[in-house]
Protein backbone atom coordinates (compact mmCIF):
# COMPACT_ATOMS: atom_id res chain seq x y z
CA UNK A 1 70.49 179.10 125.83
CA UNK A 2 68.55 177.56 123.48
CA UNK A 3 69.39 177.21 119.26
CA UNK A 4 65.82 180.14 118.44
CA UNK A 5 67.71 182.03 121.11
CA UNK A 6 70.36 183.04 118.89
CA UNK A 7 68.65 183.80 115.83
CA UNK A 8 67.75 187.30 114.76
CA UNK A 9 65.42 187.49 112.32
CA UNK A 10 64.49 190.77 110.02
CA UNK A 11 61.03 191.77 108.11
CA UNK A 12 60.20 194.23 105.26
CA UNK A 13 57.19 196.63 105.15
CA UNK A 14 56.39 197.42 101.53
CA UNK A 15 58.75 197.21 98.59
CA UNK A 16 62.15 199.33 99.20
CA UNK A 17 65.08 200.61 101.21
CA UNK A 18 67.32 203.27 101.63
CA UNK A 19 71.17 203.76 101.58
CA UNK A 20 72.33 206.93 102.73
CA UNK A 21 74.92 207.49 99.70
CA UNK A 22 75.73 209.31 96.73
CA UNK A 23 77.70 212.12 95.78
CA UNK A 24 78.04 215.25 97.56
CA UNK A 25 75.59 217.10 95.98
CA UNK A 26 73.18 214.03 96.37
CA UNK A 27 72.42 214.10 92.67
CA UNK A 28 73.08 211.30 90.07
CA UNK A 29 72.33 211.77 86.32
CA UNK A 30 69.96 209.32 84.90
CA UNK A 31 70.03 207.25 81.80
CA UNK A 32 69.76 208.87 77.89
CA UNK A 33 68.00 211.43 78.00
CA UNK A 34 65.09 212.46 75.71
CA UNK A 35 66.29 216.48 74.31
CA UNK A 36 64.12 218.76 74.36
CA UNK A 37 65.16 221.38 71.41
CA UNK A 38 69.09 221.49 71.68
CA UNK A 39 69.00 220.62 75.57
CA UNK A 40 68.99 216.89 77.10
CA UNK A 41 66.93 216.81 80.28
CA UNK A 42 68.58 216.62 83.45
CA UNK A 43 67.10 213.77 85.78
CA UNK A 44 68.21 213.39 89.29
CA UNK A 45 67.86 210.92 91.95
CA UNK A 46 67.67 212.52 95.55
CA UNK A 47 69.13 211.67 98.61
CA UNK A 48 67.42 208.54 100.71
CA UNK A 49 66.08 210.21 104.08
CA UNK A 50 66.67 207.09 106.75
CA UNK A 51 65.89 207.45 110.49
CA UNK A 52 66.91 204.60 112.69
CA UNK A 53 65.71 204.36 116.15
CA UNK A 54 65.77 201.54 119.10
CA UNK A 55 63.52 199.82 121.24
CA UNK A 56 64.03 197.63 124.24
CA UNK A 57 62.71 195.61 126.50
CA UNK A 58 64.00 195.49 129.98
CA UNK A 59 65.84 192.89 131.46
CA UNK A 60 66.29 192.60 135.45
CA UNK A 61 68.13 189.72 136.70
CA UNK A 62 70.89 190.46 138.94
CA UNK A 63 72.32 186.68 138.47
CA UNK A 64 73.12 184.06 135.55
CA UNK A 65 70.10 182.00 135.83
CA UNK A 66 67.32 184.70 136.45
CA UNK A 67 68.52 186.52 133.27
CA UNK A 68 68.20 183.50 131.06
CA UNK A 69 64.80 183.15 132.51
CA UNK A 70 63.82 186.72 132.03
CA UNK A 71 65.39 186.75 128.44
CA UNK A 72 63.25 183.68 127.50
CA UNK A 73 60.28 184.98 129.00
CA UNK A 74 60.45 188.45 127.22
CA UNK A 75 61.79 187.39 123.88
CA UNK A 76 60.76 188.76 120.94
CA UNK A 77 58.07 186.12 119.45
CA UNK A 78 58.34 185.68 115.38
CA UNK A 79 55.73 184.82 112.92
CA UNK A 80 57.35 181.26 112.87
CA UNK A 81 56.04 180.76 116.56
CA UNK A 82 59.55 180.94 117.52
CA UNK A 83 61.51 183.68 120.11
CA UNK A 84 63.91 185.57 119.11
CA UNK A 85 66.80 188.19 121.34
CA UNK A 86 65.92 191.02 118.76
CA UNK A 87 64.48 191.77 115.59
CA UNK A 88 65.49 194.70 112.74
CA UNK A 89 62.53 196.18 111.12
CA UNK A 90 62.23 198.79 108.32
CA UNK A 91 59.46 200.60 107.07
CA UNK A 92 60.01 202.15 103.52
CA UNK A 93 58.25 203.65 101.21
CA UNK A 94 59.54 205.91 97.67
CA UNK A 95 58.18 208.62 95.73
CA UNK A 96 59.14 210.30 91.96
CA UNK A 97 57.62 212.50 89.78
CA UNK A 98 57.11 212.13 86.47
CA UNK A 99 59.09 214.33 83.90
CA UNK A 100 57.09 213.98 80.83
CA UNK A 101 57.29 215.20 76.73
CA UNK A 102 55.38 214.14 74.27
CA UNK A 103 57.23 211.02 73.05
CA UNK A 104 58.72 209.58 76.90
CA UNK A 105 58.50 209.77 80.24
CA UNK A 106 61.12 210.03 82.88
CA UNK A 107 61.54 209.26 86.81
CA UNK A 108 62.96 212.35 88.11
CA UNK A 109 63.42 213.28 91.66
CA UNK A 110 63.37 208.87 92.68
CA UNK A 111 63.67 209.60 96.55
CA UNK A 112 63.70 206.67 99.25
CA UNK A 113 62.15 207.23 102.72
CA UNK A 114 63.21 204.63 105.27
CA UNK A 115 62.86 204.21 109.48
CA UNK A 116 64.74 201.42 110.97
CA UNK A 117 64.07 200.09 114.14
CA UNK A 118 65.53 197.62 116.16
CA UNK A 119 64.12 195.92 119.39
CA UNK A 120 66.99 194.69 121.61
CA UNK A 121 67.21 193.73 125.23
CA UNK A 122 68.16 196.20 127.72
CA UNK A 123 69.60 194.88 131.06
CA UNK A 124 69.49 197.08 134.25
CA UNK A 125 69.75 195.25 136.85
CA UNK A 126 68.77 197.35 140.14
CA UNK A 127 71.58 195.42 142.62
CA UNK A 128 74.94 195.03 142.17
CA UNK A 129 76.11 192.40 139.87
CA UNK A 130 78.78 189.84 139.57
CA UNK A 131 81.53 191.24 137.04
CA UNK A 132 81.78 187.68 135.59
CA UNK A 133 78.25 188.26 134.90
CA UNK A 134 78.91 191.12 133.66
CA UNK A 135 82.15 190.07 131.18
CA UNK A 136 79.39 187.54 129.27
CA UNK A 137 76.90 190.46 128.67
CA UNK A 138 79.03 192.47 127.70
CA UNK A 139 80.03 190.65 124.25
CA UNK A 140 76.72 189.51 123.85
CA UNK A 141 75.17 192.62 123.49
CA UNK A 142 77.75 194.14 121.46
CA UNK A 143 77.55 190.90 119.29
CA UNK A 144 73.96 190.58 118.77
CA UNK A 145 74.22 194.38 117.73
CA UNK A 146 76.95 193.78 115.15
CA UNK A 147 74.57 191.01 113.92
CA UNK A 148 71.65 193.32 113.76
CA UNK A 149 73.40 195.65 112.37
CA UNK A 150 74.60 193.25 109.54
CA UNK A 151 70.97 192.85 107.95
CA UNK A 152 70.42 196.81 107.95
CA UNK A 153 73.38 197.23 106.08
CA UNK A 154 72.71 194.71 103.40
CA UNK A 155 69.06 196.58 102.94
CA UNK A 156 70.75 199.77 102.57
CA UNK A 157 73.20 198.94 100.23
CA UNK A 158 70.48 196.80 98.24
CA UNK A 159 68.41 200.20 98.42
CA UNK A 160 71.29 201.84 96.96
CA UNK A 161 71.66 199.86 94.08
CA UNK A 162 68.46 200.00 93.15
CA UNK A 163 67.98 204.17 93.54
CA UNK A 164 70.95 203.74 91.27
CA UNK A 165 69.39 201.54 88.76
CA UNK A 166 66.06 203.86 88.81
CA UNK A 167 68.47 206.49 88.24
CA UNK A 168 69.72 204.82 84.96
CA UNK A 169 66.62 204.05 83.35
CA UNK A 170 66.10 204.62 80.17
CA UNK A 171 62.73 206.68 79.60
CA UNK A 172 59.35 204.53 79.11
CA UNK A 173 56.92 205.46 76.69
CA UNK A 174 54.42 206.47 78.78
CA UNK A 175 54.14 206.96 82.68
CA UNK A 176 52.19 203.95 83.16
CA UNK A 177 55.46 201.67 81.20
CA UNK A 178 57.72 204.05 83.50
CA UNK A 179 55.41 202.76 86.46
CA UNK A 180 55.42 199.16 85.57
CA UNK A 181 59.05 199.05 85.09
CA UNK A 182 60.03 200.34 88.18
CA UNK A 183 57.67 197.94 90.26
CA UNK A 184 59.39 195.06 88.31
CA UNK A 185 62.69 196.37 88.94
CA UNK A 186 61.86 196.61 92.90
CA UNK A 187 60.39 193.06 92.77
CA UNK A 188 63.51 191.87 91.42
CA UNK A 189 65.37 193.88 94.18
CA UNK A 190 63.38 192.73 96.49
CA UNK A 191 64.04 189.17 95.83
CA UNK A 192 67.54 189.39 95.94
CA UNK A 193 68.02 190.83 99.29
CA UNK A 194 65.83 188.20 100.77
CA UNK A 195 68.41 185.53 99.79
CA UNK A 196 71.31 187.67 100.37
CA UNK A 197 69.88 188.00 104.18
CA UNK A 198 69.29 184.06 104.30
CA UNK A 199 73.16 184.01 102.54
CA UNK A 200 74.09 186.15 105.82
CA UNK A 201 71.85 184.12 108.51
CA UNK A 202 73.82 181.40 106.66
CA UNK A 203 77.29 182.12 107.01
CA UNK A 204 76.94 183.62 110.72
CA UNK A 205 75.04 180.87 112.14
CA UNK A 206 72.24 183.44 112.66
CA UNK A 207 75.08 185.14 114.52
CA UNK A 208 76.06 182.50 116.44
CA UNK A 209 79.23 182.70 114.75
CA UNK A 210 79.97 186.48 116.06
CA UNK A 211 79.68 185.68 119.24
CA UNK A 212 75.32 185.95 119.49
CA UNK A 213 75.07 183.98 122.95
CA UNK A 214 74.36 184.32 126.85
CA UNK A 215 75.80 182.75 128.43
């Protein structure tokens, strides 16, 4: 197997992500609140609404050598010219409305919408197979999806801390400051979890060091 064979690599669509977390009643207080007469307003973040869903692409070889061949053939090309076993996409987008008086404006209501999807090989070999064959897919595919699921958890938990940080922001002057500031805050997110998924590629030999490889 070659060295591209056993890197997964992962892309973004727009700016954020989601992390299914919080407390039970999915509601987090934000940052000082503005009061209007004797009551401080109550700002909430709501709870991230992630789908994740899986695509493959069929494998058929009943023996070692026709799989590799198959795999190569039908692997995932990146936009590095490279093929790849599988790939972890997101698309993301968020939404808040703005909770206005006449001196501030808040974020209230900061909700995350994410769909994961992840493209992995699917072997079904019509024939019976070899269960040597068999005992190398088997960790493979439960590898690679370990691996795969490594960079969707380090989006999620970025996209938590970053609802979080929303969630504690102080209020801008206007809605347009409020905008601004929350665009440079997801930059700055966004930033970070592309080196902490490098950090990860890094330290797992693009999973080679959980076990990503057939044979």
């Amino acid at each position: 197997m070659s060295e591209p064979k056993k890197v997964t690599p992962f892309f973004l669509y727009l700016l954020i992500l989601a992390m299914p977390a919080g407390p039970a009643n999915g509601e987090h207080p934000l940052g000082p609140n503005e009061e209007r007469g004797s009551t401080a307003r109550q700002h909430r973040v709501l709870p991230p609404a992630v789908t994740e869903q899986q695509e493959y692409y069929d494998l058929c070889g009943c023996c070692e050598k026709d799989l590799q061949c198959e795999m190569t053939e039908k692997a995932i090309r990146w936009k590095d010219g490279k093929k790849y076993d599988s790939v972890t996409s997101w698309k993301v987008k968020w939404d808040y409305a703005y909770n206005r008086s006449s001196h501030a404006c808040f974020a209230d209501n900061f909700r995350v919408t994410m769909n994961v999807v992840f493209r992995l090989p699917r072997w079904t070999c019509p024939e019976p197979v070899s269960q040597a064959l068999v005992d190398k897919w088997t960790p493979y595919i439960t590898n690679l999806v370990e691996h795969e699921n490594g960079h969707r958890d380090l989006a999620l938990t970025a996209a938590h801390d970053l609802t979080r940080a929303v969630a504690e922001m102080p209020p801008a002057r206007t809605c347009s400051d409020l905008d601004a500031a929350v665009d440079a805050m997801s930059r700055e997110w966004m930033k970070k979890l592309d080196e902490d998924q490098a950090l990860f590629d890094a330290h797992t030999g693009h999973g080679f060091a959980q076990g990503v490889m057939f044979p």
